[in-house]
Structures are given as structure tokens and as C-alpha cells.
C-alpha atoms as a PDB file:
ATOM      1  CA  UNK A   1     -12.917  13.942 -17.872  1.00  0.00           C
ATOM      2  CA  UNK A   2     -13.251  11.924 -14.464  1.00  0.00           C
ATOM      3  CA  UNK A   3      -9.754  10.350 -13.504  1.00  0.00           C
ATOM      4  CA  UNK A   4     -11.111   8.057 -10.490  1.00  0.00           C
ATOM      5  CA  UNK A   5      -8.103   6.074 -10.712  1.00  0.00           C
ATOM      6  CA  UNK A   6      -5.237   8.842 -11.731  1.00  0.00           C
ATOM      7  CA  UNK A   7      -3.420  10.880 -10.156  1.00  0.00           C
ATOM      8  CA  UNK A   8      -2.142  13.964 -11.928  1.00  0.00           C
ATOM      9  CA  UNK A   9       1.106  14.814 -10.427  1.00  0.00           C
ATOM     10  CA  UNK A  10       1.835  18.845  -9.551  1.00  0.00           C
ATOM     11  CA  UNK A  11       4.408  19.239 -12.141  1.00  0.00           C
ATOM     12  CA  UNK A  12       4.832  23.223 -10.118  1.00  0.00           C
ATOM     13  CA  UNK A  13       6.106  22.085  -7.013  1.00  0.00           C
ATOM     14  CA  UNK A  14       8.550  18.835  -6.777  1.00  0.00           C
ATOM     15  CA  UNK A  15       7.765  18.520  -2.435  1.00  0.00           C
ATOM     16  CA  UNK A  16       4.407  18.266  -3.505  1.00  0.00           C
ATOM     17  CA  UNK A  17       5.038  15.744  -6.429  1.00  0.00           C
ATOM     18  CA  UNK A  18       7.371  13.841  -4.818  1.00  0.00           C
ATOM     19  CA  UNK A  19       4.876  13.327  -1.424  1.00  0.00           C
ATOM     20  CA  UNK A  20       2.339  12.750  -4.605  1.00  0.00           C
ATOM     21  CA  UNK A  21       4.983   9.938  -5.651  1.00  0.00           C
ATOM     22  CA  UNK A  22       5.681   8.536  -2.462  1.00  0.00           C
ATOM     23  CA  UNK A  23       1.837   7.518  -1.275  1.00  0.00           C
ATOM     24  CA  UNK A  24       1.540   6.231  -4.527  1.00  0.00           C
ATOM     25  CA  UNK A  25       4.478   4.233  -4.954  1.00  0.00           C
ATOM     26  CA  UNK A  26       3.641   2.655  -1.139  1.00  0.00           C
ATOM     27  CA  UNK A  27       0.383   1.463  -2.080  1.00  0.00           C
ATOM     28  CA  UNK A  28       0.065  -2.068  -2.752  1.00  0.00           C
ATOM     29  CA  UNK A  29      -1.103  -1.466  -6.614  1.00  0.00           C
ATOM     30  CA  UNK A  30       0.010  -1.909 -10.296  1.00  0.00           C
ATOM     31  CA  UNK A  31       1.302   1.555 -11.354  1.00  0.00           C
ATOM     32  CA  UNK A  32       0.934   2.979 -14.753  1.00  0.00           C
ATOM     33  CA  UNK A  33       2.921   5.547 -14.949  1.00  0.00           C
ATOM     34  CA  UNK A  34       2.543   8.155 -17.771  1.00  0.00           C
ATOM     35  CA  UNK A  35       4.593  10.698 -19.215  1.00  0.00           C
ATOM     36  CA  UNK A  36       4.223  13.814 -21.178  1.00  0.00           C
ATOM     37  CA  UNK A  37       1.260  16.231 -22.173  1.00  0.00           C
ATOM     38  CA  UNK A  38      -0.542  16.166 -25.435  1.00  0.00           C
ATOM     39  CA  UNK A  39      -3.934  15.797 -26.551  1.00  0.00           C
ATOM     40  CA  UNK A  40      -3.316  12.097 -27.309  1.00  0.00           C
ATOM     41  CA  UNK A  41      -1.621  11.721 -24.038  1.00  0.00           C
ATOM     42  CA  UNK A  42      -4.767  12.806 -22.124  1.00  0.00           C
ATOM     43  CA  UNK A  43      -6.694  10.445 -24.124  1.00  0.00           C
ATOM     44  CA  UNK A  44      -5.208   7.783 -23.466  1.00  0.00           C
ATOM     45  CA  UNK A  45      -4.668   8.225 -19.525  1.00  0.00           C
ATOM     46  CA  UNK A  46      -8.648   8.599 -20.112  1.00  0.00           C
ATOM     47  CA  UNK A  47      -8.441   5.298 -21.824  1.00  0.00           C
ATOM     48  CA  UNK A  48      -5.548   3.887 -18.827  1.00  0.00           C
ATOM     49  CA  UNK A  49      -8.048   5.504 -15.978  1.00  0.00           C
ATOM     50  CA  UNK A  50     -10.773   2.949 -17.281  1.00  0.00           C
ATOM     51  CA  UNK A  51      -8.961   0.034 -17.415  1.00  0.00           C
ATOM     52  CA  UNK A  52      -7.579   0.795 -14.055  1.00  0.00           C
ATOM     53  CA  UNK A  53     -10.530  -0.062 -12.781  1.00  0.00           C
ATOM     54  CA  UNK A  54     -10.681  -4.148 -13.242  1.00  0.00           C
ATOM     55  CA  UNK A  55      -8.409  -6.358 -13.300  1.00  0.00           C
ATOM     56  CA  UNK A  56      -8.377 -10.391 -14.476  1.00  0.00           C
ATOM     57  CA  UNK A  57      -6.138 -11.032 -11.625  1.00  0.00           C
ATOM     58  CA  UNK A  58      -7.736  -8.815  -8.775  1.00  0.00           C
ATOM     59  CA  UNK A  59      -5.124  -6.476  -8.081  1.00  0.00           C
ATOM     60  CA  UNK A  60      -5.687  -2.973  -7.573  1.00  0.00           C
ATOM     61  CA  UNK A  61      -4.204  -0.518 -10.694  1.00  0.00           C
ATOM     62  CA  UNK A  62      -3.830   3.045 -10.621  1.00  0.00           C
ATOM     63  CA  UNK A  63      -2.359   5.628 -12.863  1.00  0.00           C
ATOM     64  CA  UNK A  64       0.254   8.476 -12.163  1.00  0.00           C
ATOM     65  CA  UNK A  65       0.474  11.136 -14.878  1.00  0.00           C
ATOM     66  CA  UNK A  66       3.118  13.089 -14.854  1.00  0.00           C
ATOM     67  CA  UNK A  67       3.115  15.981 -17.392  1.00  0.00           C
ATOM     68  CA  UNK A  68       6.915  16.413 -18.361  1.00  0.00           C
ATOM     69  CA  UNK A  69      10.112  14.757 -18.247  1.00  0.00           C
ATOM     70  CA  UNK A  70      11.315  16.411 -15.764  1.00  0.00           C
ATOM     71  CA  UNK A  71       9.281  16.120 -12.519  1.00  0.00           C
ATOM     72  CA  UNK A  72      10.295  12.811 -10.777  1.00  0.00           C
ATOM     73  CA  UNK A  73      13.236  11.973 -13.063  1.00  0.00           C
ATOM     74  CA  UNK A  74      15.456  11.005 -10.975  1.00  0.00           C
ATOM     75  CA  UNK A  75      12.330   8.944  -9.207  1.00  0.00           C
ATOM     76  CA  UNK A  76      11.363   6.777 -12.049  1.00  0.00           C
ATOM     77  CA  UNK A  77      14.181   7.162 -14.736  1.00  0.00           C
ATOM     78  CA  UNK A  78      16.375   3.979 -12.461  1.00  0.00           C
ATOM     79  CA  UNK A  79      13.326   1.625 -13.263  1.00  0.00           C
ATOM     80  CA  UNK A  80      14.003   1.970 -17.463  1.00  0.00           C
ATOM     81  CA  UNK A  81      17.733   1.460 -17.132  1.00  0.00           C
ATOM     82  CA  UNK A  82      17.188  -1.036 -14.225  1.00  0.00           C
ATOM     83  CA  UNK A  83      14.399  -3.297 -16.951  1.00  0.00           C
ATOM     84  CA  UNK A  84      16.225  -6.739 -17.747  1.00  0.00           C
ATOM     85  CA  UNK A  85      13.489  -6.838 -20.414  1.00  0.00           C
ATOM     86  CA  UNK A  86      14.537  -3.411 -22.207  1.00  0.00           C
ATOM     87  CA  UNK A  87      17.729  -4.021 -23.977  1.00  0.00           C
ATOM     88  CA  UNK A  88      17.926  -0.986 -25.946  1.00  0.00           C
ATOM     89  CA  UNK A  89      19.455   2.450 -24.865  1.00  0.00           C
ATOM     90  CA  UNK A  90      16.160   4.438 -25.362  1.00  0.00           C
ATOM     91  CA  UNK A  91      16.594   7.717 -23.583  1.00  0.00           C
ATOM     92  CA  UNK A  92      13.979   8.268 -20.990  1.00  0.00           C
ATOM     93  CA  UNK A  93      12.402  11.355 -22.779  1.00  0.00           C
ATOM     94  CA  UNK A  94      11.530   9.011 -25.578  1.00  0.00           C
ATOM     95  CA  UNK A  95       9.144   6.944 -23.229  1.00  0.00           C
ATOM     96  CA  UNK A  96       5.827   7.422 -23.508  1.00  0.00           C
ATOM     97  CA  UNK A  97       4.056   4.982 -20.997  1.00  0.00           C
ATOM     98  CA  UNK A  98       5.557   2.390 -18.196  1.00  0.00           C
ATOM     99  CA  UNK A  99       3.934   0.161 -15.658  1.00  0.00           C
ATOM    100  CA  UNK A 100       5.238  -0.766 -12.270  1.00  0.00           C
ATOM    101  CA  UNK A 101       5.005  -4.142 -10.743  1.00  0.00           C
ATOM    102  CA  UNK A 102       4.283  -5.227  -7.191  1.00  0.00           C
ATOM    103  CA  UNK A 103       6.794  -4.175  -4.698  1.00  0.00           C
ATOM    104  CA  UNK A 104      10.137  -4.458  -5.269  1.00  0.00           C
ATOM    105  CA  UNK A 105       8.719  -2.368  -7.674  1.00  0.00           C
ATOM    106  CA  UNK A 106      10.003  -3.066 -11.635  1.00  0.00           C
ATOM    107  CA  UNK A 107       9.409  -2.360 -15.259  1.00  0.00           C
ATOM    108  CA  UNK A 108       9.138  -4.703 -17.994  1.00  0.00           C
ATOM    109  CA  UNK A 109       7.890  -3.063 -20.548  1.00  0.00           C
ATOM    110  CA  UNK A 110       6.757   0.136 -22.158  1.00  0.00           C
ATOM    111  CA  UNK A 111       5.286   2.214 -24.779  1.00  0.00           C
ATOM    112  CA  UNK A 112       7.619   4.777 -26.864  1.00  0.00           C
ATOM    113  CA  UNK A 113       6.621   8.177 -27.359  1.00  0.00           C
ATOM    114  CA  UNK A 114       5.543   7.773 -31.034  1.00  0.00           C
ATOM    115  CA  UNK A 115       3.530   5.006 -30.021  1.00  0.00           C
ATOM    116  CA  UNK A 116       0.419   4.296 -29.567  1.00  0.00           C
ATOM    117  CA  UNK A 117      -1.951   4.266 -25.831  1.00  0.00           C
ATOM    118  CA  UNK A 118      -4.570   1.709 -27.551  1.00  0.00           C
ATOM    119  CA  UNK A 119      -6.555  -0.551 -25.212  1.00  0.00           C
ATOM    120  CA  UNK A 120      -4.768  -3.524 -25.973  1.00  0.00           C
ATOM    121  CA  UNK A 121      -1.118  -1.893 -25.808  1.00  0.00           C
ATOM    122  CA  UNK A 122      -2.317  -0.340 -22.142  1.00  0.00           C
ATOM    123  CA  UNK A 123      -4.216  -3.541 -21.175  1.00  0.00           C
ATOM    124  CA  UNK A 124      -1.066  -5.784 -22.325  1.00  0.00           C
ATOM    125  CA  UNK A 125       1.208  -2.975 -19.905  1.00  0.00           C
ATOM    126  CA  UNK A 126      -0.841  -3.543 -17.238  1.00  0.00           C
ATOM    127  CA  UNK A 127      -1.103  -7.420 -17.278  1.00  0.00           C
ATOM    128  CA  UNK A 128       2.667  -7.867 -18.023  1.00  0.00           C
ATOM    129  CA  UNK A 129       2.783  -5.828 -14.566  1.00  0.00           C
ATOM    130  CA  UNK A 130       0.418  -8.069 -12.641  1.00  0.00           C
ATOM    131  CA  UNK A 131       2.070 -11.321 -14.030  1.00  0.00           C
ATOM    132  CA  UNK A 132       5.162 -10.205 -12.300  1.00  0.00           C
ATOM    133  CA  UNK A 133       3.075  -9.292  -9.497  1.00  0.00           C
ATOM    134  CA  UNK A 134       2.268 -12.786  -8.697  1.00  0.00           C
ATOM    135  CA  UNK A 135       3.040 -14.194  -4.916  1.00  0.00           C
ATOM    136  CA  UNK A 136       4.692 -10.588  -4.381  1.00  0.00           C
END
């Protein structure tokens, strides 16, 4: 599997991830971010990798996979809680999939870890993400 657009981040040693995290997160991009490690997880960052790869509105997407819950916690966890959009009290081990906006960087939405990574669940995260994006 060919992840042009992912980056798989070293879940062994947290300088590296984080300095993985930090170019990523300075890059002017949408961000998927991913989280966990399954079968169906790596199938759909397959399926996330591809999609990264055009966008309606021309901005450049990439994808971060982490592979536990772990790694980058404290990093990305303050995005869920900070959401205006996501009411609920899901704990961050229950999230599956989140995308990042434009810097200031936010989430709006995301995908729970009994759901789905389907193209138009992914597509939809992505979008949601550049439509925030806008004149950022």
C-alpha cells in the first residue's frame, strides 16, 4: 500500500512523533487525522490517502495516522473538547477519524470508532474542513 499523502506517525518514540506532528501541523493543508490500528483502519487511511489527493476547492489535504491513543494525546485531544460542533462528551479513545481546518487549526466533525471510513463519510470530513478553510 502506497501512502503518498500519509504520514504514519512513530508511535515508538514521542520526539520523533511529535517533530512528525509539528511539520505537519505547520503546513498550510487540511489534516485528516486518524486514530487507531486495525485492518479496517488501514483500509480506510488507504481509502483517506486517495482522496487526499484532489480537492473541489484546491487546497492541499494530507493524512496523519497515528496508531494508538496515546501518542500525541495531549497534541490533538484539545481540538475534540475545543469543537463548538461536538456537543456530546465522547471520550477521545472512542474517536475514530478527525479533520483539521486551516490554521487556527479546528475540528468540526468526526467519525466514531464503530463507524464507518466510507468515501463519502471521509470525503464529507474533508470538505467540512475546507469549508471552514475558506479566506483562512
Amino acid at each position: 500500500m502506497a501512502l503518498l499523502n500519509t504520514t504514519i506517525i512513530n508511535i515508538q518514540d514521542h520526539t520523533i512523533a511529535k517533530q512528525q506532528y509539528d511539520n505537519l501541523n505547520t503546513q498550510k493543508c487540511i489534516l485528516m487525522v486518524v486514530l487507531g490500528d486495525s485492518e479496517n483502519i488501514a483500509e480506510g487511511v488507504a481509502l483517506a490517502d486517495e482522496l487526499a489527493d484532489t480537492s473541489p476547492g484546491g487546497f492541499a489535504r494530507k493524512v496523519m495516522w497515528v496508531k494508538d491513543f496515546v501518542t500525541l494525546k495531549a497534541d490533538l485531544e484539545p481540538y475534540l473538547t475545543a469543537a463548538s460542533i461536538i456537543e456530546d462528551d465522547t471520550p477521545y479513545e472512542e474517536i475514530k477519524v478527525f479533520c483539521l481546518t486551516l490554521a487556527p487549526r479546528k475540528a468540526n466533525s468526526r467519525i466514531h470508532k464503530n463507524g464507518q471510513m466510507t468515501f463519502v463519510k471521509l470525503e464529507k470530513l474533508f470538505v467540512e474542513a475546507e469549508s471552514q478553510s475558506i479566506d483562512q
